[in-house]
PDB file of N, CA and C in Angstrom:
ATOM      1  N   UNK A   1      90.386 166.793 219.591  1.00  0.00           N
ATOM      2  CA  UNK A   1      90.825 167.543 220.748  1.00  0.00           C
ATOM      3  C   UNK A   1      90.340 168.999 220.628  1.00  0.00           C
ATOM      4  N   UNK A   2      90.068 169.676 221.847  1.00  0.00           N
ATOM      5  CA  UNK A   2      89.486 170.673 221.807  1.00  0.00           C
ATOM      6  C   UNK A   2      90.686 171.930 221.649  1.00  0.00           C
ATOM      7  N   UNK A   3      90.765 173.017 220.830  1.00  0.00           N
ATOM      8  CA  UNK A   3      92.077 173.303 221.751  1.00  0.00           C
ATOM      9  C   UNK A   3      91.331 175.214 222.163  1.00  0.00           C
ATOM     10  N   UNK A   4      92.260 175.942 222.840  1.00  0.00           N
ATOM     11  CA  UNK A   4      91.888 177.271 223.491  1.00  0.00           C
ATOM     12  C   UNK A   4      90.697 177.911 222.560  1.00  0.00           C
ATOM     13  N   UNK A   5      91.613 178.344 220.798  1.00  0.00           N
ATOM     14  CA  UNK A   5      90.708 178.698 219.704  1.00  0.00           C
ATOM     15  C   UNK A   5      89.275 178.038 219.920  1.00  0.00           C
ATOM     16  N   UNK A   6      88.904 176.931 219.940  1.00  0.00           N
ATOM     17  CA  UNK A   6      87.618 176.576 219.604  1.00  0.00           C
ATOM     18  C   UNK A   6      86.699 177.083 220.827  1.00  0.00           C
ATOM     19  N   UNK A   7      87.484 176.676 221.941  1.00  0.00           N
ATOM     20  CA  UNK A   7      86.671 177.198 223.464  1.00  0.00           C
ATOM     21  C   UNK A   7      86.608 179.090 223.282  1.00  0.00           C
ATOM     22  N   UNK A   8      87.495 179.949 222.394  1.00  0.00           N
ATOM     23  CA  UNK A   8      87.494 180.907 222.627  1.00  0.00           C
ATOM     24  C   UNK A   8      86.071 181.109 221.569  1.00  0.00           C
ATOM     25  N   UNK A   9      86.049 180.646 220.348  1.00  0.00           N
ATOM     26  CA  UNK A   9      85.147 180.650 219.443  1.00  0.00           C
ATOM     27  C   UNK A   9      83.664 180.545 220.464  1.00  0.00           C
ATOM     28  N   UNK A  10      83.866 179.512 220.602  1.00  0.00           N
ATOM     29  CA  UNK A  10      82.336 178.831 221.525  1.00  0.00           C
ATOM     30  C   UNK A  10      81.749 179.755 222.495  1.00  0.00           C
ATOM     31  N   UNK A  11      82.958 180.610 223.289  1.00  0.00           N
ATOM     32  CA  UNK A  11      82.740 181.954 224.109  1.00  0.00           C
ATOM     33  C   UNK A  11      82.222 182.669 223.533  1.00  0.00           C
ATOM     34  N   UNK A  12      82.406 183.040 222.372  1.00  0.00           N
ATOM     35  CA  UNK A  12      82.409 184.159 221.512  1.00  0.00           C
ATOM     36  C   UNK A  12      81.017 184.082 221.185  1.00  0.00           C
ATOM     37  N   UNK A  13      80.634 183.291 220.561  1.00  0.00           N
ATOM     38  CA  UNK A  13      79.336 182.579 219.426  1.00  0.00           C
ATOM     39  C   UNK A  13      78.209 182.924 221.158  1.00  0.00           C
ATOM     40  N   UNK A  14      78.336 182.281 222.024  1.00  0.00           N
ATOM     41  CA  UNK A  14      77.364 182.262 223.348  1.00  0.00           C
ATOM     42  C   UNK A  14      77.181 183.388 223.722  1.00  0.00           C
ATOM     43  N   UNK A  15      77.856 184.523 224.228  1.00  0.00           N
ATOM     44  CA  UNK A  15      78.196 185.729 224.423  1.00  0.00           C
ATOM     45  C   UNK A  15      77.599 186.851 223.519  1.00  0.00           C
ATOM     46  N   UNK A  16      77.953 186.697 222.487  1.00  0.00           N
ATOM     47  CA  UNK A  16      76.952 187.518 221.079  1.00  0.00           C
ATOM     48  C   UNK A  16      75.410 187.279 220.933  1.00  0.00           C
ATOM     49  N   UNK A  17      74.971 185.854 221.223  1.00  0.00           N
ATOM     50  CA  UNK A  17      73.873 185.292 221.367  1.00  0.00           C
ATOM     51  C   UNK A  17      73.077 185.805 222.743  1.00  0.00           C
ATOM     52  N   UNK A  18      74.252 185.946 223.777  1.00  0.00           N
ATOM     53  CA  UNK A  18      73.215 186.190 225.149  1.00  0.00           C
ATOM     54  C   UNK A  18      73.460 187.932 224.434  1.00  0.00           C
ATOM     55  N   UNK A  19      74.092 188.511 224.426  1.00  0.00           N
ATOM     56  CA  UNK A  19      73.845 190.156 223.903  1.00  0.00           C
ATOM     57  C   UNK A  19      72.757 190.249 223.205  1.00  0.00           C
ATOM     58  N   UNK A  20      72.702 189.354 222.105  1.00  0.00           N
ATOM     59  CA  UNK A  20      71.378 189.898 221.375  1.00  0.00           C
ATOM     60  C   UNK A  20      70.079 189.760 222.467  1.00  0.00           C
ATOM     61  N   UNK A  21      69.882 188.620 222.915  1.00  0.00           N
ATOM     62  CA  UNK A  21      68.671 188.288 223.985  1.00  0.00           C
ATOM     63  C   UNK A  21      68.412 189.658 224.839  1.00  0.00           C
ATOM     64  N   UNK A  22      69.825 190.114 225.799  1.00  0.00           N
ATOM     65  CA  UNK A  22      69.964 191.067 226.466  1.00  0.00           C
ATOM     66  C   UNK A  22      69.007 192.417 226.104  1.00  0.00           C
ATOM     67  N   UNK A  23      69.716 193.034 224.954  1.00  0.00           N
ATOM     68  CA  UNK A  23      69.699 194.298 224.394  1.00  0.00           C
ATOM     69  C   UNK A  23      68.358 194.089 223.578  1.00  0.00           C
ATOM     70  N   UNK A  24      67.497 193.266 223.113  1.00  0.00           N
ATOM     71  CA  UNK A  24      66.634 192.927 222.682  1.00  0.00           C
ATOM     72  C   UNK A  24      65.140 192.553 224.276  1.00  0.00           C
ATOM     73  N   UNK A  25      65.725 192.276 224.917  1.00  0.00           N
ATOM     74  CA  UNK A  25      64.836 192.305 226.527  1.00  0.00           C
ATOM     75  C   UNK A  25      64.188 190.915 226.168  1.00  0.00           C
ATOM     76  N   UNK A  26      64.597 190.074 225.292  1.00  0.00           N
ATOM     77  CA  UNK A  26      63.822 188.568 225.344  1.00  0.00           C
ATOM     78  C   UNK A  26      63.552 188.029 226.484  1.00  0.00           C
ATOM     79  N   UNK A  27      64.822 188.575 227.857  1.00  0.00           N
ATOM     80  CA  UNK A  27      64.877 187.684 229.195  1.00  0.00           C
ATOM     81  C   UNK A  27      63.189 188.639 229.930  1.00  0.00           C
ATOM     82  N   UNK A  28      62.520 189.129 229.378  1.00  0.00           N
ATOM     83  CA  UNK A  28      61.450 189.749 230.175  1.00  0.00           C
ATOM     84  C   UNK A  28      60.401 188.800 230.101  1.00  0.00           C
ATOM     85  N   UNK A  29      60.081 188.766 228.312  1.00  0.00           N
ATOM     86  CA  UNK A  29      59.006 187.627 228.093  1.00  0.00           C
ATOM     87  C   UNK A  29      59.480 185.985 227.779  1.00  0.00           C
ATOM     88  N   UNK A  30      61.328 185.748 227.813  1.00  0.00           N
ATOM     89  CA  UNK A  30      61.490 184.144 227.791  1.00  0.00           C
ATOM     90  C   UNK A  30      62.327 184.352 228.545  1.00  0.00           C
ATOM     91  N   UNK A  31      62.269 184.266 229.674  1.00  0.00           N
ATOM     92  CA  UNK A  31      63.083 184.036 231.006  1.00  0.00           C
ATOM     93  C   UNK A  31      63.773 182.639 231.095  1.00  0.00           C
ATOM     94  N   UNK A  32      63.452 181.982 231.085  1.00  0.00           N
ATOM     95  CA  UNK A  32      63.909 180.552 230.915  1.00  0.00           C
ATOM     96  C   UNK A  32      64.597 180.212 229.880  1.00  0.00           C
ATOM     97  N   UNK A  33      63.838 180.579 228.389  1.00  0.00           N
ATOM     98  CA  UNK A  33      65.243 180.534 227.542  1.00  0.00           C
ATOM     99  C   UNK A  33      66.737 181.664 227.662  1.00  0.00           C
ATOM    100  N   UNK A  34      66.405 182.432 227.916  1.00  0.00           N
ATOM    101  CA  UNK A  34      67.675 183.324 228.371  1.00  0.00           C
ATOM    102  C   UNK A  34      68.291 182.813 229.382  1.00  0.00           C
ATOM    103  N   UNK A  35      67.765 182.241 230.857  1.00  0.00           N
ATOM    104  CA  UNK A  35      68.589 181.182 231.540  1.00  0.00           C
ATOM    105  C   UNK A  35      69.289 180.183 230.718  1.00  0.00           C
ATOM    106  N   UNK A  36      68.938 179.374 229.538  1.00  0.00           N
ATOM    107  CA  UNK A  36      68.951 178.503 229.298  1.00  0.00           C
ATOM    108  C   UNK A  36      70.803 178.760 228.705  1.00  0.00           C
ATOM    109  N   UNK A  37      70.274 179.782 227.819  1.00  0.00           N
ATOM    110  CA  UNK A  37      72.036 180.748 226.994  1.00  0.00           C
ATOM    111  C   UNK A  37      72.808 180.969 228.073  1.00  0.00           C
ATOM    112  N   UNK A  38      72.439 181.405 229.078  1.00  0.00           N
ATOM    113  CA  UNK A  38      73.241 181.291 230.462  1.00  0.00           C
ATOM    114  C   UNK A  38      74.103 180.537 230.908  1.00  0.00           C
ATOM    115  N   UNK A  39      72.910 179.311 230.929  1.00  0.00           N
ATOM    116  CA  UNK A  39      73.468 178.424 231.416  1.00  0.00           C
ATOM    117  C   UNK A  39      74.495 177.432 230.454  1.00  0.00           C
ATOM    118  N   UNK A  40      74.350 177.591 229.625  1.00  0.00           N
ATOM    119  CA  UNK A  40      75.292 177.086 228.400  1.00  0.00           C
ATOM    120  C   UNK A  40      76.580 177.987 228.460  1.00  0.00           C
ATOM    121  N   UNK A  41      76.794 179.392 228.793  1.00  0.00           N
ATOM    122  CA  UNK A  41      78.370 180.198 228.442  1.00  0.00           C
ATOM    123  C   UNK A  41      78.332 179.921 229.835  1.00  0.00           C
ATOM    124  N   UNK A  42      78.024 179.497 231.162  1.00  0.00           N
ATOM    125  CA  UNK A  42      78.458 179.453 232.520  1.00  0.00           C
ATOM    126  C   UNK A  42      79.769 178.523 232.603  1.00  0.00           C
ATOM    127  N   UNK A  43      79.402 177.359 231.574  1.00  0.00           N
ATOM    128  CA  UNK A  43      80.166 176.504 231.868  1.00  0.00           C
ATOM    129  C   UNK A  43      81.638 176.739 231.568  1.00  0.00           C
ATOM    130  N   UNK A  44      81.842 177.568 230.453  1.00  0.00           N
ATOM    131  CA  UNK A  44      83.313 178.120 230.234  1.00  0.00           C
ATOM    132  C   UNK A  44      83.697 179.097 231.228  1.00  0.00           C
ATOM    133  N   UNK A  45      82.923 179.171 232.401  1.00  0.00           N
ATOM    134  CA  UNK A  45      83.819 180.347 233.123  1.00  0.00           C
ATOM    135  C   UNK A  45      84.806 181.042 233.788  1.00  0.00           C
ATOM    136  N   UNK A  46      85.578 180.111 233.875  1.00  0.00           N
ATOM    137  CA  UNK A  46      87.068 179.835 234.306  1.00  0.00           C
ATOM    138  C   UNK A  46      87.845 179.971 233.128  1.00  0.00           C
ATOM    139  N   UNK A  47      87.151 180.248 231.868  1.00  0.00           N
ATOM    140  CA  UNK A  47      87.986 179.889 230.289  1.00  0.00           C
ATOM    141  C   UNK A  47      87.792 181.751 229.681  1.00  0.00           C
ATOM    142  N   UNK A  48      87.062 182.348 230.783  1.00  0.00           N
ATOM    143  CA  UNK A  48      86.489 183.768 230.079  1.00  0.00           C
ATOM    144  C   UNK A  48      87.132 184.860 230.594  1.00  0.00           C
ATOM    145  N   UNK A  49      87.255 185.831 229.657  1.00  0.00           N
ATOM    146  CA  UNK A  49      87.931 187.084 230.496  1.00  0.00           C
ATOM    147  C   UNK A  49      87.025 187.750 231.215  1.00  0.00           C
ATOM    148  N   UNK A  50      87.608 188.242 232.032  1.00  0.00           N
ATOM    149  CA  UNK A  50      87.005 189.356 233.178  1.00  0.00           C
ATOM    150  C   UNK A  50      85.514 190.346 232.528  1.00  0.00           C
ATOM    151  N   UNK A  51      86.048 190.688 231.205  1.00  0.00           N
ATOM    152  CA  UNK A  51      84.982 191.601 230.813  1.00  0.00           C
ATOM    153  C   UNK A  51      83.489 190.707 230.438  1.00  0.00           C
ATOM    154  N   UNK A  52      83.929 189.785 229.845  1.00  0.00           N
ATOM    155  CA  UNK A  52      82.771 188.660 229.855  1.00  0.00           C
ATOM    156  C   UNK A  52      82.006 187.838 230.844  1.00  0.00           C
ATOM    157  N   UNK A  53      82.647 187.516 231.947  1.00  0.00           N
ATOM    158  CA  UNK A  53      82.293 187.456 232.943  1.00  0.00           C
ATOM    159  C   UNK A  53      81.818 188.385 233.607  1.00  0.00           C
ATOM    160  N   UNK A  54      81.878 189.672 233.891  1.00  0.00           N
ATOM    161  CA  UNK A  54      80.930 190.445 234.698  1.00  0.00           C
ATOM    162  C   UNK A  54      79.702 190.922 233.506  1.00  0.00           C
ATOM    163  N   UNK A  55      79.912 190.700 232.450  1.00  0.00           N
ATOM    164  CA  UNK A  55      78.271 191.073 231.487  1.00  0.00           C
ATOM    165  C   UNK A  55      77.698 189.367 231.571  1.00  0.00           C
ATOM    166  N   UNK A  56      78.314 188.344 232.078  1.00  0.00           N
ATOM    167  CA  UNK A  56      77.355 187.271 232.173  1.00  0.00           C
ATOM    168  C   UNK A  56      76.754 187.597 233.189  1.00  0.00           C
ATOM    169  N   UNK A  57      77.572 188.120 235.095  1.00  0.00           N
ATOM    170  CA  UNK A  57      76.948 188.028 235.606  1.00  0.00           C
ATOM    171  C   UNK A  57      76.082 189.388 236.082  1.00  0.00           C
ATOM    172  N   UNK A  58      76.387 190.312 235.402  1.00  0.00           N
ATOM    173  CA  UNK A  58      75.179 191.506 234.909  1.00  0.00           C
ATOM    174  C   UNK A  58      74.175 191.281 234.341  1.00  0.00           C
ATOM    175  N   UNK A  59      74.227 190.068 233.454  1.00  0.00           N
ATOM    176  CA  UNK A  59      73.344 189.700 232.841  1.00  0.00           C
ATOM    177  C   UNK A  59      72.209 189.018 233.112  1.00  0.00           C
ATOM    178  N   UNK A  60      72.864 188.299 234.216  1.00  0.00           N
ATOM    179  CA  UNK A  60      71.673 186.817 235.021  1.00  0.00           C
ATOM    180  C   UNK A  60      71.521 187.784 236.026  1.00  0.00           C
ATOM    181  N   UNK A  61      72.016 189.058 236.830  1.00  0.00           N
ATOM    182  CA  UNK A  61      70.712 189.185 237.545  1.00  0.00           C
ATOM    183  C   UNK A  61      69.877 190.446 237.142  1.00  0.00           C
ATOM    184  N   UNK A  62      69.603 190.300 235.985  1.00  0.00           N
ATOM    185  CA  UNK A  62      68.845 191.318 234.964  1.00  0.00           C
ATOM    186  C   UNK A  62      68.070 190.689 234.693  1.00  0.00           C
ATOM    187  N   UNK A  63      68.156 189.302 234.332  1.00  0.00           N
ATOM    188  CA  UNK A  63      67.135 188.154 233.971  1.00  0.00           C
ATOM    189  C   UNK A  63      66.221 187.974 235.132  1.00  0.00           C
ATOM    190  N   UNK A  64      67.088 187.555 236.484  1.00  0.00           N
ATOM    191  CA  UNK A  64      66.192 186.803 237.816  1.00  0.00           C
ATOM    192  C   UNK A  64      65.711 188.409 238.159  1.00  0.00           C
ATOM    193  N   UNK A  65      66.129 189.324 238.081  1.00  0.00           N
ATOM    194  CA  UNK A  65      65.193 190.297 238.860  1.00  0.00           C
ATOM    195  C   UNK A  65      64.347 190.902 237.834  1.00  0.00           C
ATOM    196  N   UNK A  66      64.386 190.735 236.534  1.00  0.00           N
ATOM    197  CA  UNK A  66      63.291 191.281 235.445  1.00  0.00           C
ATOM    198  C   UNK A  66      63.327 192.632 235.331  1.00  0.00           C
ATOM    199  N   UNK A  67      64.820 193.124 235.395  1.00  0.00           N
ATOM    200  CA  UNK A  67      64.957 194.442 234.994  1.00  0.00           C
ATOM    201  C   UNK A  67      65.376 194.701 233.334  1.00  0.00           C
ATOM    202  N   UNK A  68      64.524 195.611 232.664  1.00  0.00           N
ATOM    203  CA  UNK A  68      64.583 195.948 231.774  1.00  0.00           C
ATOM    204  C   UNK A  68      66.092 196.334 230.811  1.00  0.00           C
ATOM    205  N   UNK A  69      66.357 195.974 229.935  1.00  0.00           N
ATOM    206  CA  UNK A  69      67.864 196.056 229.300  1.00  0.00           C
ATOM    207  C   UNK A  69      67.889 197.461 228.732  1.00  0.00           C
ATOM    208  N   UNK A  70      67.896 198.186 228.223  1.00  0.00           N
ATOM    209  CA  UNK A  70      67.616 199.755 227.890  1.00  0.00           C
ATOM    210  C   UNK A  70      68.993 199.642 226.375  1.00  0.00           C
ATOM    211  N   UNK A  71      68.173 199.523 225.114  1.00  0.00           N
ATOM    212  CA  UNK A  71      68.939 199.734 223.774  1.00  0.00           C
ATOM    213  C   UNK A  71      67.643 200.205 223.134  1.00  0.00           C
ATOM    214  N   UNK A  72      68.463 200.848 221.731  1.00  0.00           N
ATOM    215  CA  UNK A  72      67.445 201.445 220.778  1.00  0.00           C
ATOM    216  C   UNK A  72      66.881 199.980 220.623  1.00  0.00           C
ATOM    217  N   UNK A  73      65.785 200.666 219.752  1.00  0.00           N
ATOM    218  CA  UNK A  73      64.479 200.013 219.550  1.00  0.00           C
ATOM    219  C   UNK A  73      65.226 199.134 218.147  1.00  0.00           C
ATOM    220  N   UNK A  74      66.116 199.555 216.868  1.00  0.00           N
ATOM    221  CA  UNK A  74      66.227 199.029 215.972  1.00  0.00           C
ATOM    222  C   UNK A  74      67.190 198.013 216.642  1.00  0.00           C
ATOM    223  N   UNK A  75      67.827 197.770 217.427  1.00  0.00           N
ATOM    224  CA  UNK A  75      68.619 196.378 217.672  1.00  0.00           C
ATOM    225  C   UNK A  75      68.211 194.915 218.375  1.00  0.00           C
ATOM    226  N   UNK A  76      66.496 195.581 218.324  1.00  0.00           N
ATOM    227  CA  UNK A  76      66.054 194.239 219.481  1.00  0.00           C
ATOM    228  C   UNK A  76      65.692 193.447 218.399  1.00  0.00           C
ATOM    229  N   UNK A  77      65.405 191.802 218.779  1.00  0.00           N
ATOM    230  CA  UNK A  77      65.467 190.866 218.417  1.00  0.00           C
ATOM    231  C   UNK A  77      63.946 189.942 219.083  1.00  0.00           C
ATOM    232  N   UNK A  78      62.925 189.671 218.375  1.00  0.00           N
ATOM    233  CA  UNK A  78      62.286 188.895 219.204  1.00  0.00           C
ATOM    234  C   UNK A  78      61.866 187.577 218.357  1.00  0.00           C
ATOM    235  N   UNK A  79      61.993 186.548 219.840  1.00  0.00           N
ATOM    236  CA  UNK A  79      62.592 185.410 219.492  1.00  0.00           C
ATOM    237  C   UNK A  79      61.231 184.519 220.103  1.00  0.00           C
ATOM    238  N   UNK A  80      60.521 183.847 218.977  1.00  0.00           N
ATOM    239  CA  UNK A  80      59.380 182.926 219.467  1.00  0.00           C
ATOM    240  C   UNK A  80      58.584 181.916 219.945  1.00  0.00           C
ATOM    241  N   UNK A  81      60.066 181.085 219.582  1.00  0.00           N
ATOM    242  CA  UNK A  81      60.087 179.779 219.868  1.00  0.00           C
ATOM    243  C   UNK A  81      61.729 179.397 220.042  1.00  0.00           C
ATOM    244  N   UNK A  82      61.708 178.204 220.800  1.00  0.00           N
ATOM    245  CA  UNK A  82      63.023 177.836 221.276  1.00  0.00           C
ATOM    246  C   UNK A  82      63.715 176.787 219.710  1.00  0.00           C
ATOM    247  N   UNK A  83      65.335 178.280 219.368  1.00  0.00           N
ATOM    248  CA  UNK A  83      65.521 177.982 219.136  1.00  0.00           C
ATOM    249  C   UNK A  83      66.913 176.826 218.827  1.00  0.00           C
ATOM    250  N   UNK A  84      67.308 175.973 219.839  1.00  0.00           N
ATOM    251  CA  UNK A  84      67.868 175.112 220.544  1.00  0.00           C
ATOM    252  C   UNK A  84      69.455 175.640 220.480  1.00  0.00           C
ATOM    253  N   UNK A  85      69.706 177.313 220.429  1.00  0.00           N
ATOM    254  CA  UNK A  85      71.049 177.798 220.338  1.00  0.00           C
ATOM    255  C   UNK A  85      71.651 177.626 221.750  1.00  0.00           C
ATOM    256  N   UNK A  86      70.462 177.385 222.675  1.00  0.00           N
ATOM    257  CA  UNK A  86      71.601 177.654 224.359  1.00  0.00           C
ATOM    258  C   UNK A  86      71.705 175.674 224.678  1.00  0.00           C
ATOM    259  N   UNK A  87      71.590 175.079 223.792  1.00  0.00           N
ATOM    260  CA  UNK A  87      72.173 173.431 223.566  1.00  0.00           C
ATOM    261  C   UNK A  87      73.641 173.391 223.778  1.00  0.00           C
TER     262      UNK A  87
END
């Protein structure tokens, strides 16, 4: 059985994962995999607080319109191949 903890965990773990993508600008050159992390924390969204929910959906239209994420340079992350985290 699933219970709140694990769904809150699973929020948590997806959410940190789409931040790094974010603040790292992966959604510029892997658009599709950053949909993909998307589309994987969408499904808890009725399970998410308010603050998480408006950086998901800050987030997807940062992705579909290809606007640039703006963080220092030491926190980005680039990511080369799919690695099957938005599963």
């Amino acid at each position: 059985m699933v219970t709140r903890v694990d769904i809150d965990r699973r929020i948590k773990a997806k959410m940190d994962h789409l931040q790094v993508c974010m603040e790292s600008n992966v959604h510029l050159d892997r658009k599709e995999y950053v949909l993909d992390v998307i589309y994987s924390v969408e499904k808890y969204f009725t399970a998410m607080n308010d603050e998480d929910r408006d950086y998901l959906q800050i987030a997807r239209s940062a992705v579909e319109e290809e606007i640039e994420w703006n963080v220092p340079d030491n926190k980005k992350l680039i990511i080369e191949e799919d690695d099957g985290y938005a599963d």
